[in-house]
N, C-alpha and C. Protein backbone atom coordinates (compact mmCIF):
# COMPACT_ATOMS: atom_id res chain seq x y z
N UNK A 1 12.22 4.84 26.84
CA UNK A 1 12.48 6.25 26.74
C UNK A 1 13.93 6.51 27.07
N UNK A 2 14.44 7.48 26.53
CA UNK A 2 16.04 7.85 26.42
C UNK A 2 15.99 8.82 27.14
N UNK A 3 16.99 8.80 28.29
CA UNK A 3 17.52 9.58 29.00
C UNK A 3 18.80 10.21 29.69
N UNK A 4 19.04 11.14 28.58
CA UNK A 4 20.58 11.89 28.66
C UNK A 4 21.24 11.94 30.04
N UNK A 5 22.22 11.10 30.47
CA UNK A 5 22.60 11.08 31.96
C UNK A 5 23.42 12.67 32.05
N UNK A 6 23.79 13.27 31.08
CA UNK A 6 25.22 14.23 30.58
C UNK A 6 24.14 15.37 31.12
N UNK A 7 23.06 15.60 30.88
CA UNK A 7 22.51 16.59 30.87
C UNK A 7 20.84 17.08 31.20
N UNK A 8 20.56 15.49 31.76
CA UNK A 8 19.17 14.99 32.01
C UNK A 8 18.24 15.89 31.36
N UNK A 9 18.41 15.71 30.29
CA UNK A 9 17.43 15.83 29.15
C UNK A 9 16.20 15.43 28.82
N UNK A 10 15.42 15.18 28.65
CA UNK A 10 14.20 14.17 28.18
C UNK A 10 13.68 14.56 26.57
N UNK A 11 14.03 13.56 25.82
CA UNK A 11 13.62 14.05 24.63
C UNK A 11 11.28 13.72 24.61
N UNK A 12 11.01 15.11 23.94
CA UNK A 12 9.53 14.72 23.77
C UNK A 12 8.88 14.01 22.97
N UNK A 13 8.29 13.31 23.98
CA UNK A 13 6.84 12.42 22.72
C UNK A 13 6.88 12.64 21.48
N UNK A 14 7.18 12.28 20.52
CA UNK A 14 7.32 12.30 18.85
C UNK A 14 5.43 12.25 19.09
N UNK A 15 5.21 13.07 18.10
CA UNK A 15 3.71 13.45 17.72
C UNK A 15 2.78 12.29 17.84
N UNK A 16 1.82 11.77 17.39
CA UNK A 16 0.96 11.04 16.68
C UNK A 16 0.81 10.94 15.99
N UNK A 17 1.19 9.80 15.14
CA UNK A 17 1.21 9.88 13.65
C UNK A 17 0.03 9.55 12.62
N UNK A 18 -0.48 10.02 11.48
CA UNK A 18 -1.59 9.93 11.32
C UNK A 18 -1.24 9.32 10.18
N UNK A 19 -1.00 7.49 10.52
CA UNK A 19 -0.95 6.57 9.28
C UNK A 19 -1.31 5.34 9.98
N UNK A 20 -1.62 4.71 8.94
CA UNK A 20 -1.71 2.86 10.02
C UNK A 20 -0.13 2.32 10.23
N UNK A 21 -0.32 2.00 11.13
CA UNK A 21 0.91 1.28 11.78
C UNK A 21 1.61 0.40 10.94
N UNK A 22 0.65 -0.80 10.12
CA UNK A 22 0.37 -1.42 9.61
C UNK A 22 0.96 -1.76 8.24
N UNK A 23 0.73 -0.30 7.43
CA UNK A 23 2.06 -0.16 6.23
C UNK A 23 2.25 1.95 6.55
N UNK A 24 3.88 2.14 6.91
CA UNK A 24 3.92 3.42 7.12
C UNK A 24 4.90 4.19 6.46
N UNK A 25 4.53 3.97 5.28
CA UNK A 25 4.94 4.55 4.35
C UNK A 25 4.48 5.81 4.00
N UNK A 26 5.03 6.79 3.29
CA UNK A 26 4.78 8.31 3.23
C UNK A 26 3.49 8.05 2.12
N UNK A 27 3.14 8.75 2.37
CA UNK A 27 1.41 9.18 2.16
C UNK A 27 1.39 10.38 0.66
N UNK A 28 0.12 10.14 -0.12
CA UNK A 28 0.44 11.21 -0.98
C UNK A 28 -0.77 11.87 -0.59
N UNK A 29 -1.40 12.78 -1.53
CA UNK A 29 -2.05 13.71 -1.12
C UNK A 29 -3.54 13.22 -0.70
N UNK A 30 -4.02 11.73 -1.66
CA UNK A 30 -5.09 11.17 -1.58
C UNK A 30 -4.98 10.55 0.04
N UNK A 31 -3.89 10.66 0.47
CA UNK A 31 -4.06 9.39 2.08
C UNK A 31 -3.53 8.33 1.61
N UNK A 32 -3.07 7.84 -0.02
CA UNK A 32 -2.23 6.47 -0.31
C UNK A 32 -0.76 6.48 -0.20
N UNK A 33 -0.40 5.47 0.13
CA UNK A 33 1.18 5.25 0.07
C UNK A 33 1.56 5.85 -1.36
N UNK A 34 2.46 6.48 -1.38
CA UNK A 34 3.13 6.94 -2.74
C UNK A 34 3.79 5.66 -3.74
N UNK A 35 3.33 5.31 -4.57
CA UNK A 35 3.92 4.16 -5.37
C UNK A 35 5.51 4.53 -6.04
N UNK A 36 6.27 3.35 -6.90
CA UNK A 36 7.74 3.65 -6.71
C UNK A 36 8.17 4.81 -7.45
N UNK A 37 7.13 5.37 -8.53
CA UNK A 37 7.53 6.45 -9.64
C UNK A 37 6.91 7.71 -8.49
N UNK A 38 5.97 7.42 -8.02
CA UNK A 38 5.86 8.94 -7.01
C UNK A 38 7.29 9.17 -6.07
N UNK A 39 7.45 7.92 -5.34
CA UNK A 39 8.49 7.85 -4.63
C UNK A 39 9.59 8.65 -5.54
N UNK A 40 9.97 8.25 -6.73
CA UNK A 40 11.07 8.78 -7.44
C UNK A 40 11.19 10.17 -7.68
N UNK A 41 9.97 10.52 -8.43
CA UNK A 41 9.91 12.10 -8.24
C UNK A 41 10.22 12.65 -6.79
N UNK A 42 9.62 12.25 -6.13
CA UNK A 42 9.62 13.19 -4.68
C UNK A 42 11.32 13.04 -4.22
N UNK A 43 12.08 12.20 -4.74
CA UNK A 43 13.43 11.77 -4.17
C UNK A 43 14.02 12.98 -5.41
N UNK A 44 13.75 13.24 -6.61
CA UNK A 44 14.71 13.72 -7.35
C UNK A 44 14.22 15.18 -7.44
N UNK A 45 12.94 15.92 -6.82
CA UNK A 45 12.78 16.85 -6.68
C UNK A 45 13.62 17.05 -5.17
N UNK A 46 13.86 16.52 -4.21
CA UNK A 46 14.55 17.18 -3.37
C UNK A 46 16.31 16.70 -3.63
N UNK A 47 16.50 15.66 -4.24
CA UNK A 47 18.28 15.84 -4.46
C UNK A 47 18.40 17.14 -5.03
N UNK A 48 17.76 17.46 -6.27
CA UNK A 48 17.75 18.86 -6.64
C UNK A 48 18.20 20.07 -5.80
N UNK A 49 17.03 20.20 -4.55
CA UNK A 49 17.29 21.05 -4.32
C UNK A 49 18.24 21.23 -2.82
N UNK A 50 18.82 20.18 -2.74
CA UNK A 50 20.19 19.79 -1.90
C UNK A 50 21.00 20.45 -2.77
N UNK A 51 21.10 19.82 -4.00
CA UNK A 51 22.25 20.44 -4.67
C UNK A 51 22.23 21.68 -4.97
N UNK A 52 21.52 22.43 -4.73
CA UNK A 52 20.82 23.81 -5.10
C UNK A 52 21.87 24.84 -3.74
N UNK A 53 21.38 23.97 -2.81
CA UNK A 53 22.57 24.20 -1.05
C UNK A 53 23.73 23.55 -1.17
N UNK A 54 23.94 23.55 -2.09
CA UNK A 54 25.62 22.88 -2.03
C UNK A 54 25.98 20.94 -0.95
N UNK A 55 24.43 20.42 -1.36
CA UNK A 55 24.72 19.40 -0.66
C UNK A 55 24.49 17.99 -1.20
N UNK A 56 25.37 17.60 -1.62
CA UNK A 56 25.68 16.52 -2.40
C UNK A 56 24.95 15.26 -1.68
N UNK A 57 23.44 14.61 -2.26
CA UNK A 57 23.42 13.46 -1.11
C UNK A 57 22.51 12.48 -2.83
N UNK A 58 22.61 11.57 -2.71
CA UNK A 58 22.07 10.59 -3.80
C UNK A 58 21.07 9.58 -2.71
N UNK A 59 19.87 9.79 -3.59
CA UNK A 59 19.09 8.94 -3.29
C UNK A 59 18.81 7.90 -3.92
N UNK A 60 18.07 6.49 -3.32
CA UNK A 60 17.70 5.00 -3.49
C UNK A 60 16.58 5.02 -3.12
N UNK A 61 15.21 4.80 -3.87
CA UNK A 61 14.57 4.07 -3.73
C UNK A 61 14.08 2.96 -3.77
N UNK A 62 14.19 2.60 -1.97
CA UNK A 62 14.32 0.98 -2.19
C UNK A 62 12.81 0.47 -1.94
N UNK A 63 11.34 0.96 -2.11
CA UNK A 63 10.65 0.85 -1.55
C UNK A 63 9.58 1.63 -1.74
N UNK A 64 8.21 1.26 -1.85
CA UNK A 64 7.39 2.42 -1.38
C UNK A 64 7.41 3.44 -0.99
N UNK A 65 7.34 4.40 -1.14
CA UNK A 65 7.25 5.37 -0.15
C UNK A 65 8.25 5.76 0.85
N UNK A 66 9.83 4.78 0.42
CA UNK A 66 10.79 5.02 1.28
C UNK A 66 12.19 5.17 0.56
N UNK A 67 12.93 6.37 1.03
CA UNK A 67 14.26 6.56 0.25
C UNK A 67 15.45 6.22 1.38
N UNK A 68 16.69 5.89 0.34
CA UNK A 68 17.65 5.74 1.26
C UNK A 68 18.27 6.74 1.06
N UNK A 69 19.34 7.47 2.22
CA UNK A 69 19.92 8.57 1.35
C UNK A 69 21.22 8.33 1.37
N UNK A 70 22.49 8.69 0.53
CA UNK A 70 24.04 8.35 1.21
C UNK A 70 24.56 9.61 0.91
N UNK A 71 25.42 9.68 1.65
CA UNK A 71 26.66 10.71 1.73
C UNK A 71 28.00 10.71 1.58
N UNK A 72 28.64 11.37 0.57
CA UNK A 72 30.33 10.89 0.61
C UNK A 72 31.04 11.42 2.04
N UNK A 73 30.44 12.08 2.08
CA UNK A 73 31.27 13.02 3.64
C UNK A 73 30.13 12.99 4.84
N UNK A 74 30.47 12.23 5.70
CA UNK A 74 29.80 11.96 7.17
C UNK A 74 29.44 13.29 7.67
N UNK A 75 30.40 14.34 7.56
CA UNK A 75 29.64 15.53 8.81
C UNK A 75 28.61 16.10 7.91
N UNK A 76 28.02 15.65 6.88
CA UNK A 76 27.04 16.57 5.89
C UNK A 76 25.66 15.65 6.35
N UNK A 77 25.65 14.59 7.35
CA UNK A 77 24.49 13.60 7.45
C UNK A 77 23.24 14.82 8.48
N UNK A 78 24.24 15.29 9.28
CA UNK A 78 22.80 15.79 10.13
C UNK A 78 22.50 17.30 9.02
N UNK A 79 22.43 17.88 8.09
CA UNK A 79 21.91 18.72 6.73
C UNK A 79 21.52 17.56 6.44
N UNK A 80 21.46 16.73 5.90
CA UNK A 80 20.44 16.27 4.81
C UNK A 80 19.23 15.74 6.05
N UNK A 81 19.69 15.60 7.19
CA UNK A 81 18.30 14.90 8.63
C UNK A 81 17.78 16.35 8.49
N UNK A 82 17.91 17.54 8.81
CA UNK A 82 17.54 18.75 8.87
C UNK A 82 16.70 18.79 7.52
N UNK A 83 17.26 19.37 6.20
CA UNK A 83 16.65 18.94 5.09
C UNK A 83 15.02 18.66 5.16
N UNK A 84 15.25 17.08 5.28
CA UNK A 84 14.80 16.08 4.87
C UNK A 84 13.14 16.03 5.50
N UNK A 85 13.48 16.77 7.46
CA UNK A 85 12.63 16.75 8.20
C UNK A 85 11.72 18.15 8.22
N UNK A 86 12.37 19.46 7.49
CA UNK A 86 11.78 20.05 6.90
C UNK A 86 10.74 20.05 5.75
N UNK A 87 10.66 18.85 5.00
CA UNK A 87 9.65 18.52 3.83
C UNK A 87 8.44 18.16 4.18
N UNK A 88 7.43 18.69 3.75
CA UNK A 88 6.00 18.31 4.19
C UNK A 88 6.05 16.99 3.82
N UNK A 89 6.46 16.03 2.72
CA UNK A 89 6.30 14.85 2.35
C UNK A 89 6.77 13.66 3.54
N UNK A 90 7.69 14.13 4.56
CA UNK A 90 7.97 14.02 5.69
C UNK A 90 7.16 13.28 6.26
N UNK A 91 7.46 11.85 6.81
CA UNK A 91 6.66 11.42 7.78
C UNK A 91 7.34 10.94 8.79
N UNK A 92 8.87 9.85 8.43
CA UNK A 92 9.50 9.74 9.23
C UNK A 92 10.99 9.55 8.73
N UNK A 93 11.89 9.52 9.79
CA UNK A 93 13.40 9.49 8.72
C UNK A 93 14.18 8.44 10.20
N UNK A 94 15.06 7.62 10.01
CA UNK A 94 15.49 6.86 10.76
C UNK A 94 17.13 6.92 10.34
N UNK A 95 18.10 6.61 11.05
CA UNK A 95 19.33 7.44 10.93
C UNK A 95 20.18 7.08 12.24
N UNK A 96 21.10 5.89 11.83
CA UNK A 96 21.83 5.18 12.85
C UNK A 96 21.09 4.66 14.14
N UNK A 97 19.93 3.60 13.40
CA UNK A 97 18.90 3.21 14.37
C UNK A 97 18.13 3.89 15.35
N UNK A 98 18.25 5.35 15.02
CA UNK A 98 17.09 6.38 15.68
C UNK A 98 16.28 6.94 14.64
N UNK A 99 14.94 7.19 15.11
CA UNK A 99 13.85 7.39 13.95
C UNK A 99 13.66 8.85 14.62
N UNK A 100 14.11 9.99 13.65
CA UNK A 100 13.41 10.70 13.91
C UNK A 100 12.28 11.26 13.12
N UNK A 101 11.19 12.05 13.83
CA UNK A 101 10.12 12.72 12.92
C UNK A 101 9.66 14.30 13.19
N UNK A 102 8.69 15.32 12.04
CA UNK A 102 9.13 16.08 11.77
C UNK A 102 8.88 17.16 12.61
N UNK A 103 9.28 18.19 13.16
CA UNK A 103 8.30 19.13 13.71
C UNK A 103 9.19 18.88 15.56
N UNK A 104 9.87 17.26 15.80
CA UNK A 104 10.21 17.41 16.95
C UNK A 104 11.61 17.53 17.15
N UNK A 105 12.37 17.96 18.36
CA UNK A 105 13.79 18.85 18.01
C UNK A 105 14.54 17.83 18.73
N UNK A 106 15.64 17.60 18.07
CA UNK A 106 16.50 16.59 18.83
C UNK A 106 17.86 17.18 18.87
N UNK A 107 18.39 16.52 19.74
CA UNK A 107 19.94 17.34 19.69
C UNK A 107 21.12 16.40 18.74
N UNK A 108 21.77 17.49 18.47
CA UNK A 108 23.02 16.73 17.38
C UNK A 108 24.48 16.91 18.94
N UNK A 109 25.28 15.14 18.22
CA UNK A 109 26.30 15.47 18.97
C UNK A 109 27.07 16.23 19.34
């Protein structure tokens, strides 16, 4: 557990997640992992609507049920974590070796 010495903080328990551990990949509506053409849609319906907010981010799907995202400009990374953790399709997002997930509030530098 992480504990902010700056401001003794305690970040909370990230939820319970309701997938197998096992393979945790984003889920479609049946309870299955989303295969690579679901994956694709769900990646190019939300670049869309990034770009819709003026936010330029290109996605990779490298994976099941998992996108990569990149950015030309670094201070635009925590908008697309915001974004991203707003989407019901949302299960988890990981981001300079911290995983965050949706619904719990973390602080930006």
């Amino acid at each position: 557990m992480f504990l902010c010495s700056l401001c003794r903080w305690k970040p909370p328990e990230p939820p319970k997640m309701k997938f197998d551990p096992k393979n945790p990949g984003a889920k479609n509506s049946e309870g299955k992992v989303r295969n690579k053409k679901q994956t694709e849609e769900v990646a190019f319906k939300w670049k869309n609507l990034m770009q819709s907010n003026a936010l330029d981010a290109s996605p990779y799907v490298i994976e099941d049920g998992k996108i990569l995202w990149t950015v030309m400009d670094g201070m635009k990374g925590y908008k697309v974590l915001d974004f991203c953790l707003k989407q019901e399709e949302m299960v988890e997002m990981e981001w300079d070796n911290q995983k965050y997930h949706p619904g719990v509030p973390y602080m930006k530098p």
